[in-house]
N, C-alpha and C. Protein backbone atom coordinates (compact mmCIF):
# COMPACT_ATOMS: atom_id res chain seq x y z
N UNK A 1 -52.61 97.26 -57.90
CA UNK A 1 -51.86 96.30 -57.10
C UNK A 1 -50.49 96.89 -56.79
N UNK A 2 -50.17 96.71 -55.30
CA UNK A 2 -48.91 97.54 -54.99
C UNK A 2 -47.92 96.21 -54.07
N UNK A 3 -46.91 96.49 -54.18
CA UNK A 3 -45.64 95.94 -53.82
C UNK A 3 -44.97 96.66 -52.63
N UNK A 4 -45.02 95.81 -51.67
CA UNK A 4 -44.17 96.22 -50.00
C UNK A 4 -42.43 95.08 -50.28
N UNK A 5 -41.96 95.62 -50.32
CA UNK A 5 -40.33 94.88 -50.30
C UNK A 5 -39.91 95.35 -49.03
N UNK A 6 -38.78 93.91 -48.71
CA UNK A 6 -38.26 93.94 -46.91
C UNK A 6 -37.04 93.16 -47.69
N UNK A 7 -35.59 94.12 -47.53
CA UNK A 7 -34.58 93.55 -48.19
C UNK A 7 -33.54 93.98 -46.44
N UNK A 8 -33.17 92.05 -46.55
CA UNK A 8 -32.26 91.94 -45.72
C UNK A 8 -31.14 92.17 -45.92
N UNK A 9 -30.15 93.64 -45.82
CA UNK A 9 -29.20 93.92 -46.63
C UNK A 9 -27.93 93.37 -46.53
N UNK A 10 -27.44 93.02 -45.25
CA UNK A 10 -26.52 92.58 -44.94
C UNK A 10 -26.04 90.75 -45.35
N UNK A 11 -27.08 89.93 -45.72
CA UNK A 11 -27.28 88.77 -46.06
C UNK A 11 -27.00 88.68 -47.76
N UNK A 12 -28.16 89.71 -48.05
CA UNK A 12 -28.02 89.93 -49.65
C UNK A 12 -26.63 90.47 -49.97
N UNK A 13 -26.20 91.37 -49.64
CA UNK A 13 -24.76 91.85 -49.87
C UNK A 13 -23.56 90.95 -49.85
N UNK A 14 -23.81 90.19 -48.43
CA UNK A 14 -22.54 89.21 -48.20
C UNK A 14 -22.68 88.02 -49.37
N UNK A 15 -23.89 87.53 -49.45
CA UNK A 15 -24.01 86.21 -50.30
C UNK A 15 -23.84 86.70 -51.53
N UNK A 16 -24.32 87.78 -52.03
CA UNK A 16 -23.99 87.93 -53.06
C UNK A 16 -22.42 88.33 -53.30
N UNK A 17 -21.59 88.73 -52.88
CA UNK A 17 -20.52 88.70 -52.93
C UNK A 17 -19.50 87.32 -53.19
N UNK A 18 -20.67 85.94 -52.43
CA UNK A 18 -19.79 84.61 -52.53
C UNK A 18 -20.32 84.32 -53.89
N UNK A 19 -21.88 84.92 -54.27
CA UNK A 19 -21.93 84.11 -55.69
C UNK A 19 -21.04 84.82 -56.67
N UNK A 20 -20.64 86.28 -56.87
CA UNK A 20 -19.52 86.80 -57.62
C UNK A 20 -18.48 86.21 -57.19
N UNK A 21 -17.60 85.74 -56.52
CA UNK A 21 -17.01 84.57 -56.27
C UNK A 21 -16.88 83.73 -56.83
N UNK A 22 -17.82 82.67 -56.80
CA UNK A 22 -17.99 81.75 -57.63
C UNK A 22 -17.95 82.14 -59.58
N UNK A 23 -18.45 83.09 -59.47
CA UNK A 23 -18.83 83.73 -61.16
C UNK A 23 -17.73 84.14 -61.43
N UNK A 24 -16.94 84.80 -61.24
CA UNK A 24 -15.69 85.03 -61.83
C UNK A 24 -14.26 84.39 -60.92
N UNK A 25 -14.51 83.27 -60.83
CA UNK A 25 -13.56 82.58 -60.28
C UNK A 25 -12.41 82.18 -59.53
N UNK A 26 -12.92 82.94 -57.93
CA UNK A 26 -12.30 83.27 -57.13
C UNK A 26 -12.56 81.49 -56.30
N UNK A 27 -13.64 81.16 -56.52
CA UNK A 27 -14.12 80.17 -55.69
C UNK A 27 -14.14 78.80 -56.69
N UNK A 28 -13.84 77.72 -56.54
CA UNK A 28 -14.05 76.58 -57.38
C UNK A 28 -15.75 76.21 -57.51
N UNK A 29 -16.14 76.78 -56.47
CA UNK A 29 -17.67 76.20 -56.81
C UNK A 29 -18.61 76.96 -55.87
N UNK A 30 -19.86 77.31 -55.76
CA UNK A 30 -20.39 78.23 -54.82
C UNK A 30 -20.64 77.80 -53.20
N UNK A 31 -20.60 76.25 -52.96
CA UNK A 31 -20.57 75.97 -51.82
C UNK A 31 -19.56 76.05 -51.09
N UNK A 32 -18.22 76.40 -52.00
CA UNK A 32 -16.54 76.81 -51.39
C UNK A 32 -16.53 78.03 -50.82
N UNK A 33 -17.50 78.61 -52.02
CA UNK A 33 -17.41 80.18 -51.60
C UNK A 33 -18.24 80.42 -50.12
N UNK A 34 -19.34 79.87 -50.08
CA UNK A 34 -20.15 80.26 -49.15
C UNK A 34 -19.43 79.76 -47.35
N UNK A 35 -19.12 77.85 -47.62
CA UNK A 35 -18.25 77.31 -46.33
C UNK A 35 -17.33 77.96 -46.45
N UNK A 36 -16.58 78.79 -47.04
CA UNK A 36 -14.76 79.19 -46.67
C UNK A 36 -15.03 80.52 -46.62
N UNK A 37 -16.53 80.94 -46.69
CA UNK A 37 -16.21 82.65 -46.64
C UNK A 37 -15.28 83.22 -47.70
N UNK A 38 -15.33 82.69 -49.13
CA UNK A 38 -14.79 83.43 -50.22
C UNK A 38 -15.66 84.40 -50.72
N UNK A 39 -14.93 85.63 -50.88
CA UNK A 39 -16.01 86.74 -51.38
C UNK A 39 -15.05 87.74 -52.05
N UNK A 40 -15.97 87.95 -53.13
CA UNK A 40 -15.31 89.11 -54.85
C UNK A 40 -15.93 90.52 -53.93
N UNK A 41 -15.08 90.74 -53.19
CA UNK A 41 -14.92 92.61 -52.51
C UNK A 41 -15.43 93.25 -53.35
N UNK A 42 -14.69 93.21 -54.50
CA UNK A 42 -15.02 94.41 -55.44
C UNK A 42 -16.08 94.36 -56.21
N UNK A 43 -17.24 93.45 -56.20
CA UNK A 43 -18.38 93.16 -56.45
C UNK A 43 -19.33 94.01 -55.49
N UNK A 44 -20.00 94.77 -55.71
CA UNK A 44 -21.08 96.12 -54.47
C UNK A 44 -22.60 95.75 -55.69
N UNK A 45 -23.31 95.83 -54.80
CA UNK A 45 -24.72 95.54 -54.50
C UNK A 45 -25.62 97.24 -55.26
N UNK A 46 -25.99 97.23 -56.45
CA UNK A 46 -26.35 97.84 -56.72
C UNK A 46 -28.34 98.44 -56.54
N UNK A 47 -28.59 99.19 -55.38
CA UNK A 47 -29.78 98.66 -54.99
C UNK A 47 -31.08 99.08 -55.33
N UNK A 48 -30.83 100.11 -56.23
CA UNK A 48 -31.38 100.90 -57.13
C UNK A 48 -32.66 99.43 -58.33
N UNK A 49 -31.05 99.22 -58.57
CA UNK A 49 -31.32 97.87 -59.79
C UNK A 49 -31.89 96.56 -58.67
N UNK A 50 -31.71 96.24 -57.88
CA UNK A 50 -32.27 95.49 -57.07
C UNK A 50 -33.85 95.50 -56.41
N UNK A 51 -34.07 96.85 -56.04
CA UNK A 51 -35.59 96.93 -55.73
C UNK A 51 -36.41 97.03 -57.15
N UNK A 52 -35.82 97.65 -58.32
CA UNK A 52 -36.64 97.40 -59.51
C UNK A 52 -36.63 95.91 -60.24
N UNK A 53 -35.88 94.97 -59.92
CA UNK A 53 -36.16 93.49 -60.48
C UNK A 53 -36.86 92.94 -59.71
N UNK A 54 -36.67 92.94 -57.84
CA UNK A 54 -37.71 92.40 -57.06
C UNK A 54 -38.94 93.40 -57.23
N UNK A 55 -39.20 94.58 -57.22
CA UNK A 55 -40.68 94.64 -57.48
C UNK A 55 -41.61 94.49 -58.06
N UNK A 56 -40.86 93.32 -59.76
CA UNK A 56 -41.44 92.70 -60.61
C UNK A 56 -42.19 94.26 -61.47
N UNK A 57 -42.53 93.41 -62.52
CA UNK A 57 -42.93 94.76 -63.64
C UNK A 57 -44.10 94.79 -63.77
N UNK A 58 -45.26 94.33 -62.92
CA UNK A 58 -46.31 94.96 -63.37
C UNK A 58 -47.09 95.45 -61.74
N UNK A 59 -46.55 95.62 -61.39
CA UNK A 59 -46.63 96.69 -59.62
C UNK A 59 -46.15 97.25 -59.52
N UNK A 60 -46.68 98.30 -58.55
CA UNK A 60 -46.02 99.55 -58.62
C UNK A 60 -45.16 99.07 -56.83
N UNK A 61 -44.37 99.54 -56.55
CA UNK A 61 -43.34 99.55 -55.22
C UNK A 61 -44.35 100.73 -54.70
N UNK A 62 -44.82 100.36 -53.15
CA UNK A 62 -45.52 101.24 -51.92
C UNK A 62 -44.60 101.39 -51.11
N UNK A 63 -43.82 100.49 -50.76
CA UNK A 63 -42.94 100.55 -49.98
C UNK A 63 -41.89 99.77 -50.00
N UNK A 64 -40.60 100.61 -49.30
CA UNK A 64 -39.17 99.61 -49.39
C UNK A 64 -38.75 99.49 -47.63
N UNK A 65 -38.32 98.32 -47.33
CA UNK A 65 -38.22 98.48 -46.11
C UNK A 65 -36.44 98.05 -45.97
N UNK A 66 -35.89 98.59 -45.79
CA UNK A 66 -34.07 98.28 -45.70
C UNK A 66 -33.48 97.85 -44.42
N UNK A 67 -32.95 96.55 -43.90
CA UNK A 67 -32.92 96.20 -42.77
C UNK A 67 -31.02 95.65 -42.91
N UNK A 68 -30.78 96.49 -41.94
CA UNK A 68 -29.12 95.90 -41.98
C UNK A 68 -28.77 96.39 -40.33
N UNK A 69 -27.44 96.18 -40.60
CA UNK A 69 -26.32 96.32 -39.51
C UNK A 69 -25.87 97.77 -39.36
N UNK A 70 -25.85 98.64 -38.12
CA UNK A 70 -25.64 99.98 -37.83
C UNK A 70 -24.54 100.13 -38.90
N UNK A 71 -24.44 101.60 -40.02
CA UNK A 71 -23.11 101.62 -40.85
C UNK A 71 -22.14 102.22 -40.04
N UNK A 72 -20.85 102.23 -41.19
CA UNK A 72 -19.98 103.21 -40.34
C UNK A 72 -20.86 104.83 -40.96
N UNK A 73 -20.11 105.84 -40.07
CA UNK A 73 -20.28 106.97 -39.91
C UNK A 73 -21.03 107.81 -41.63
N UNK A 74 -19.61 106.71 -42.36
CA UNK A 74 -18.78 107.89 -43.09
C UNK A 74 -19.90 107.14 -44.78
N UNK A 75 -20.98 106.04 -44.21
CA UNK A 75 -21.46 105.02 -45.26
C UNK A 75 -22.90 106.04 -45.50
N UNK A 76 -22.86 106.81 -47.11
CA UNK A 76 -24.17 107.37 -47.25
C UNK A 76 -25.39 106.64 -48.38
N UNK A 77 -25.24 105.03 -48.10
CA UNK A 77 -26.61 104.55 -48.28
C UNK A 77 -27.89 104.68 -47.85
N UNK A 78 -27.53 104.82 -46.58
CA UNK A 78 -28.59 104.60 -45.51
C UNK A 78 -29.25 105.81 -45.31
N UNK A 79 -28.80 106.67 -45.41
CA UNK A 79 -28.71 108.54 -45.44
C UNK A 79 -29.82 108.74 -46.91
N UNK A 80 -29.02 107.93 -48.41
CA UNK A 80 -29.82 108.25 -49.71
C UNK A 80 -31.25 107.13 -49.21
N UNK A 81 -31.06 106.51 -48.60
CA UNK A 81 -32.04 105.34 -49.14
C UNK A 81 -33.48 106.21 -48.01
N UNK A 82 -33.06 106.85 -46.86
CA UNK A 82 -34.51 107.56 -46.21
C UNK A 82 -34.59 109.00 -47.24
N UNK A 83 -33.64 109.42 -48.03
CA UNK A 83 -33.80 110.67 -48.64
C UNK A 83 -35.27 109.89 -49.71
N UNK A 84 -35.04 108.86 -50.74
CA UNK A 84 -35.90 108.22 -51.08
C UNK A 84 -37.18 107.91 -50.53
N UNK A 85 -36.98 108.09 -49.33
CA UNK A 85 -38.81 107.44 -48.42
C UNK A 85 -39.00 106.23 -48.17
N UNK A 86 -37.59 105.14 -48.34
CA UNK A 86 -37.67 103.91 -47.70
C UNK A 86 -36.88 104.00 -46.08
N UNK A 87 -38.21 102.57 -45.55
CA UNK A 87 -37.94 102.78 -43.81
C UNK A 87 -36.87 101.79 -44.00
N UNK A 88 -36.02 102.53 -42.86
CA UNK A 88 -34.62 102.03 -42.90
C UNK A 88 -34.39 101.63 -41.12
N UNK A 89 -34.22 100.39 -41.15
CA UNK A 89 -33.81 99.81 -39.64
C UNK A 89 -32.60 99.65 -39.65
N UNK A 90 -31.40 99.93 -38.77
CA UNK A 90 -30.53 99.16 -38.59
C UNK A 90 -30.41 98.97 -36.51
N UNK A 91 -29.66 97.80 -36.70
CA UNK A 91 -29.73 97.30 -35.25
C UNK A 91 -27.91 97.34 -35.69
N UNK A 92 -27.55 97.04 -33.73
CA UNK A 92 -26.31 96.84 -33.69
C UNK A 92 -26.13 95.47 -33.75
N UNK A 93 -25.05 94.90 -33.91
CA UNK A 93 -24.49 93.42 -33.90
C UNK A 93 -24.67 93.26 -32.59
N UNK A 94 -24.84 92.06 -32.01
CA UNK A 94 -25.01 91.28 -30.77
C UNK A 94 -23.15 91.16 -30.13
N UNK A 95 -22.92 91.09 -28.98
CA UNK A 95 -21.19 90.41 -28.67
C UNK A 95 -20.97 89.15 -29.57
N UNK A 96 -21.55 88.27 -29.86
CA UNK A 96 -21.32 87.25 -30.57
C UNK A 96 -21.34 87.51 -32.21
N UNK A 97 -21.31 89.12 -32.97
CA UNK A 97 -21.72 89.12 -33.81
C UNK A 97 -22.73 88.77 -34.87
N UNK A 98 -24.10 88.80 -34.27
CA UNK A 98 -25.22 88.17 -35.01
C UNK A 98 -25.76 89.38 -35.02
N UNK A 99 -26.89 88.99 -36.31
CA UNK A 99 -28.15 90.11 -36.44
C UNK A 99 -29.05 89.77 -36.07
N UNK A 100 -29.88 88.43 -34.90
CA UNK A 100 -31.16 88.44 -34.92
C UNK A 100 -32.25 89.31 -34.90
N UNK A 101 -31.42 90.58 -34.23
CA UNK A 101 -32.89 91.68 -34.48
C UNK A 101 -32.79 91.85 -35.40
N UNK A 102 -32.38 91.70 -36.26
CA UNK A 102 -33.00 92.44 -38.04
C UNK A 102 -33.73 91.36 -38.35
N UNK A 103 -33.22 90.43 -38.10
CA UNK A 103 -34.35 88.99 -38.71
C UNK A 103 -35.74 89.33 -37.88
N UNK A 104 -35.51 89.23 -36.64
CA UNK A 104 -36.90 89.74 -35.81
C UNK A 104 -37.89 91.08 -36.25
N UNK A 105 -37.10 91.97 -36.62
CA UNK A 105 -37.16 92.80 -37.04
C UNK A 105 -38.39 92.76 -37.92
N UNK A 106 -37.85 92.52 -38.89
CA UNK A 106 -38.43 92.51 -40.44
C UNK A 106 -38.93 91.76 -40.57
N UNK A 107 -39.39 90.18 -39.90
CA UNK A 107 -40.45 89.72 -39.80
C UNK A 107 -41.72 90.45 -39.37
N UNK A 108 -41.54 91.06 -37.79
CA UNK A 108 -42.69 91.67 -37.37
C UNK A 108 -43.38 92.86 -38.13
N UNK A 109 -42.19 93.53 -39.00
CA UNK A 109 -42.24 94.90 -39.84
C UNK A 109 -43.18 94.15 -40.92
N UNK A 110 -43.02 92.76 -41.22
CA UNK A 110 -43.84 92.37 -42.29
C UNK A 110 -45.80 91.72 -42.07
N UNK A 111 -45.53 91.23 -40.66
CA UNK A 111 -46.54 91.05 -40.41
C UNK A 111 -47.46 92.04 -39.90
N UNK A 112 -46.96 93.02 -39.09
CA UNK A 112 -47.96 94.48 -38.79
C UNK A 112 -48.03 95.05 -40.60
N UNK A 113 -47.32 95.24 -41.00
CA UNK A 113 -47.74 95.60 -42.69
C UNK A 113 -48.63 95.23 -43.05
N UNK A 114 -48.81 93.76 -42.90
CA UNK A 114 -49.79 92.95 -43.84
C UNK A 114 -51.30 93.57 -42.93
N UNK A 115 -51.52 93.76 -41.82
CA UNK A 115 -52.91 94.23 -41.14
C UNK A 115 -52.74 95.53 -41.44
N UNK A 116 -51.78 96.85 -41.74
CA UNK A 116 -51.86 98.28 -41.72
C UNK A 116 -51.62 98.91 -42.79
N UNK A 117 -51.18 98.06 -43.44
CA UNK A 117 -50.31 98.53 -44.82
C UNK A 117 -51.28 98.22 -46.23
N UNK A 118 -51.50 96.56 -46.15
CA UNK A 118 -51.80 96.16 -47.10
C UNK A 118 -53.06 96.25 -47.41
N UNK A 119 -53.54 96.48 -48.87
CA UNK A 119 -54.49 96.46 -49.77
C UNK A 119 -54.92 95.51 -50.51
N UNK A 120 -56.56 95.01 -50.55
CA UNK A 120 -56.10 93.96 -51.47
C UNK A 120 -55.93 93.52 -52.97
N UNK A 121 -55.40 92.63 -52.85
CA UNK A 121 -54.28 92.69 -54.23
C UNK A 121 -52.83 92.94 -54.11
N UNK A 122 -52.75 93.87 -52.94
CA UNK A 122 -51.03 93.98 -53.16
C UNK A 122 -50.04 92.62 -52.58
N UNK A 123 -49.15 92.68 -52.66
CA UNK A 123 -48.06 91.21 -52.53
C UNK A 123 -46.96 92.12 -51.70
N UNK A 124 -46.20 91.13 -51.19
CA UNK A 124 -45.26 91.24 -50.54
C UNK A 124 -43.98 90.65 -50.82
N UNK A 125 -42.99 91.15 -51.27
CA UNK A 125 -42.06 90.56 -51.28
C UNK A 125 -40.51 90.64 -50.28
N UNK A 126 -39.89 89.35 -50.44
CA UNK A 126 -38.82 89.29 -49.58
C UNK A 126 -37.79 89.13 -49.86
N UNK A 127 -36.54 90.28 -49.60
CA UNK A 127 -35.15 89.95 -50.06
C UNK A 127 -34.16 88.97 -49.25
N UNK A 128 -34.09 87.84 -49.21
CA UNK A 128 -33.87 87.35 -48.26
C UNK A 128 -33.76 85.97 -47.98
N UNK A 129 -32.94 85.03 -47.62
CA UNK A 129 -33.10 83.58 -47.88
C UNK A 129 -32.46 82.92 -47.18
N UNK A 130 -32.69 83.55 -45.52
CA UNK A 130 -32.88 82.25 -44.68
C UNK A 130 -34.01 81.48 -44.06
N UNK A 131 -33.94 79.99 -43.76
CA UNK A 131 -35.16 79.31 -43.59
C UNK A 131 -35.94 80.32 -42.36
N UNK A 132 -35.27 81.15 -41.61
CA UNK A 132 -35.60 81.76 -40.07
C UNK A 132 -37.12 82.64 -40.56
N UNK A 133 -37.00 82.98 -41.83
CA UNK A 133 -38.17 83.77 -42.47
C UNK A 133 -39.34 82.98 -42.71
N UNK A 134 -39.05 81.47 -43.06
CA UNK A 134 -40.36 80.61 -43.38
C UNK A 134 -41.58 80.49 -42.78
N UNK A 135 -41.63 80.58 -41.76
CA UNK A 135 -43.20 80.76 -40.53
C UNK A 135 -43.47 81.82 -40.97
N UNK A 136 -42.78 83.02 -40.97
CA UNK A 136 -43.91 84.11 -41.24
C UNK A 136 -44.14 84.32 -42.99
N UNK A 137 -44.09 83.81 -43.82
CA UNK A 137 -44.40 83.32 -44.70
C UNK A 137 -45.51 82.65 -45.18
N UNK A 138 -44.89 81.61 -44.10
CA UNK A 138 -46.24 80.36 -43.78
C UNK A 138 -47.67 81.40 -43.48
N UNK A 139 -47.31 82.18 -42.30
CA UNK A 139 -48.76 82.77 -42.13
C UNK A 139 -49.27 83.79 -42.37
N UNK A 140 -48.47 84.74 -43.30
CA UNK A 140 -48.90 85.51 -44.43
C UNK A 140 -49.79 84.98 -45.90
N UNK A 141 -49.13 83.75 -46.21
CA UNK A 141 -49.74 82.83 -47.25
C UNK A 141 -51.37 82.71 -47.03
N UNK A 142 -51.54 82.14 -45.43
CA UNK A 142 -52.59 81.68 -44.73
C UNK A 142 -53.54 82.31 -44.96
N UNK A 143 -53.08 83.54 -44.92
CA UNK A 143 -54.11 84.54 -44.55
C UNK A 143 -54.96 85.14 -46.39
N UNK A 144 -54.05 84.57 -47.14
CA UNK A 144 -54.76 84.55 -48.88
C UNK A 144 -53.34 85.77 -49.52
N UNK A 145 -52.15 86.19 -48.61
CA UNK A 145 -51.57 87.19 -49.30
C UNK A 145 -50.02 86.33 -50.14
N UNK A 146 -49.95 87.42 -51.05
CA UNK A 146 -49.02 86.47 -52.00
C UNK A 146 -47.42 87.02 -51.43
N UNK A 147 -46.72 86.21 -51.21
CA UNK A 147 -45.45 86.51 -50.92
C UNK A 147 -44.21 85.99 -51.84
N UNK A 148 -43.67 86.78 -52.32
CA UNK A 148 -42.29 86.53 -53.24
C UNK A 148 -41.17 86.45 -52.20
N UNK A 149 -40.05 85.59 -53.01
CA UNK A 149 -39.29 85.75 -52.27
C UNK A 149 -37.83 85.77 -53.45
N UNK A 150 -37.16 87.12 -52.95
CA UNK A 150 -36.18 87.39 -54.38
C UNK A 150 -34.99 87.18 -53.78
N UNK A 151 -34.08 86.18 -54.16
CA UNK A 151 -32.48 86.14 -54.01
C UNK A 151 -31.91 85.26 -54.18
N UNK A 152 -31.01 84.81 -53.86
CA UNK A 152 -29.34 84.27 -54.93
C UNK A 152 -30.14 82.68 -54.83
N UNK A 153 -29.48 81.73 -55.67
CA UNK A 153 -30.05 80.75 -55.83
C UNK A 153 -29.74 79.71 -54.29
N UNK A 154 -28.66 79.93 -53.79
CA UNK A 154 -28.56 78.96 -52.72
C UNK A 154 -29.04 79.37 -51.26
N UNK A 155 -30.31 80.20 -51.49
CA UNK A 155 -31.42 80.38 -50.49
C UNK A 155 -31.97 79.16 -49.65
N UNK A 156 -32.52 79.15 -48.89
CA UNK A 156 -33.31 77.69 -47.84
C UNK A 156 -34.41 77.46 -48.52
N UNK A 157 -33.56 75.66 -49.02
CA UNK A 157 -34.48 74.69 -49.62
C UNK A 157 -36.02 75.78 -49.10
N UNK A 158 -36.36 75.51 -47.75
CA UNK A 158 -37.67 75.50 -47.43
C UNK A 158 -38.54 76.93 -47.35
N UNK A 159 -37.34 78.00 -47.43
CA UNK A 159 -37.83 79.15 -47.99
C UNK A 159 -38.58 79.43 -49.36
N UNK A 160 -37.66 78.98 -50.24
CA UNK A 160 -38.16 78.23 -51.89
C UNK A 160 -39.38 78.07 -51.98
N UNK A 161 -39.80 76.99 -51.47
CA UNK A 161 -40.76 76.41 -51.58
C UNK A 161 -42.15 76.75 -50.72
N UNK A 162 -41.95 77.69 -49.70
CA UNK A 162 -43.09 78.01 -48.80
C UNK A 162 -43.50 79.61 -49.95
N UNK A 163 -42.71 80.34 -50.35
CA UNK A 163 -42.57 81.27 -51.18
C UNK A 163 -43.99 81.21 -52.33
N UNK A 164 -44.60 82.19 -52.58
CA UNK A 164 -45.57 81.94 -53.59
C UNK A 164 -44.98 81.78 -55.08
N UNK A 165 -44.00 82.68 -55.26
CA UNK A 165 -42.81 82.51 -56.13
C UNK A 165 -41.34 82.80 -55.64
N UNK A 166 -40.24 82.07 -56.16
CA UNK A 166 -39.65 82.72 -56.01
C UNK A 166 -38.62 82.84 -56.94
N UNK A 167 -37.63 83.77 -56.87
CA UNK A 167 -37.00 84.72 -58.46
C UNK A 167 -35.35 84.55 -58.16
N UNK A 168 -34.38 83.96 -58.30
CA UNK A 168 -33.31 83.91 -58.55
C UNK A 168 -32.75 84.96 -58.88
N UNK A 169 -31.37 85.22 -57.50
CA UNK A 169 -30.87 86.39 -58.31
C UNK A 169 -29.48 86.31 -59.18
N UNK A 170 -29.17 85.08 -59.16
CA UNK A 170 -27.74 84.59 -59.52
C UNK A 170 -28.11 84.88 -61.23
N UNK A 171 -28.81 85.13 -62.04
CA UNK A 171 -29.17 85.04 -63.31
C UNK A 171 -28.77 86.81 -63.52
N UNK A 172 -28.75 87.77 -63.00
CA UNK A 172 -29.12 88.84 -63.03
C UNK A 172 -27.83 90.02 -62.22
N UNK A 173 -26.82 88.77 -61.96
CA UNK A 173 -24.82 89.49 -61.04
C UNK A 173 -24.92 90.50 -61.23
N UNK A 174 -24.63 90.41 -63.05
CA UNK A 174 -23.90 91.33 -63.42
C UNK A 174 -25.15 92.57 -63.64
N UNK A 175 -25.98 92.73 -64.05
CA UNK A 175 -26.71 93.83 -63.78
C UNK A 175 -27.21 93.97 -62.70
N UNK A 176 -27.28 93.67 -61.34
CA UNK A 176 -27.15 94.03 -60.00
C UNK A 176 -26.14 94.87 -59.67
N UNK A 177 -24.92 94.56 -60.16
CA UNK A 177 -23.52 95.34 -59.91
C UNK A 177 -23.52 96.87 -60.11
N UNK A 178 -23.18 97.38 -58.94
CA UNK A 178 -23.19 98.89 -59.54
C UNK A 178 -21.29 98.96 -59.85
């Protein structure tokens, strides 16, 4: 049984930054942090430790799929993370500053997976926790495949719950932290 991960990096990074926020007490409470845009800077996303808690411990990781925002020049994640053999998307920001192509993105990256990729038995999991992900969820489920969904606790109610499981990352800050 093998494990496909699709980590939305730019979402995971930022939110997790408001829940360190909240954790060491920059923020009175995590919904301050998240409405006021409070965020612990010096809190970084360790991702090493991140694809090994979402790929759960008894699967092996087939694939990592890394979906963010074009870096700067001088940023060598993106550089280590294809040296590794994970597919790495980044799109530019929209004029209005949005990412919908990465959301678009990595949906479709997940559903052509599931017909080209997947084996059965293997699962899919998702770094990621906006409701915008729930349909294709919904019809990955449909189809008999198991989908996780790994990240901070104040993810979409309806993500949660469409999720075959899903794994909290607010339990786990401080060893996320590189």
């Amino acid at each position: 049984m093998a494990n496909l991960i699709y980590v939305d990096n730019s979402g995971t990074c930022i939110e997790g930054e408001h829940v360190a926020a909240y954790a060491y007490g920059l923020a009175p409470s995590l919904c301050d942090a998240v409405a006021n845009n409070i965020c612990d800077n010096s809190w970084n996303l360790d991702f090493g430790k991140l694809i090994a808690r979402a790929g759960g411990s008894t699967t092996k990781v087939a694939k990592v799929a890394l979906f963010g925002r074009r870096p700067p020049h001088n940023d060598s994640l993106w550089e280590a993370a294809r040296r590794n053999g994970w597919d790495v998307k980044v799109c530019d920001r929209s004029a209005a500053n949005q990412e919908h192509q990465i959301h678009t993105d990595l949906v479709v990256t997940m559903i052509k997976d599931s017909f080209l990729a997947l084996q059965p038995g293997d699962e899919m999991t998702l770094v990621a926790g906006g409701s915008d992900y729930a349909p294709a969820i919904e019809k990955l489920k449909a189809r008999g495949i198991t989908v996780r969904v790994v990240y901070w606790k104040h993810a979409s109610l309806e993500l949660e719950q469409i999720a075959t499981k899903f794994i909290e990352l607010d339990l786990y800050l401080d060893h996320l932290s590189r």
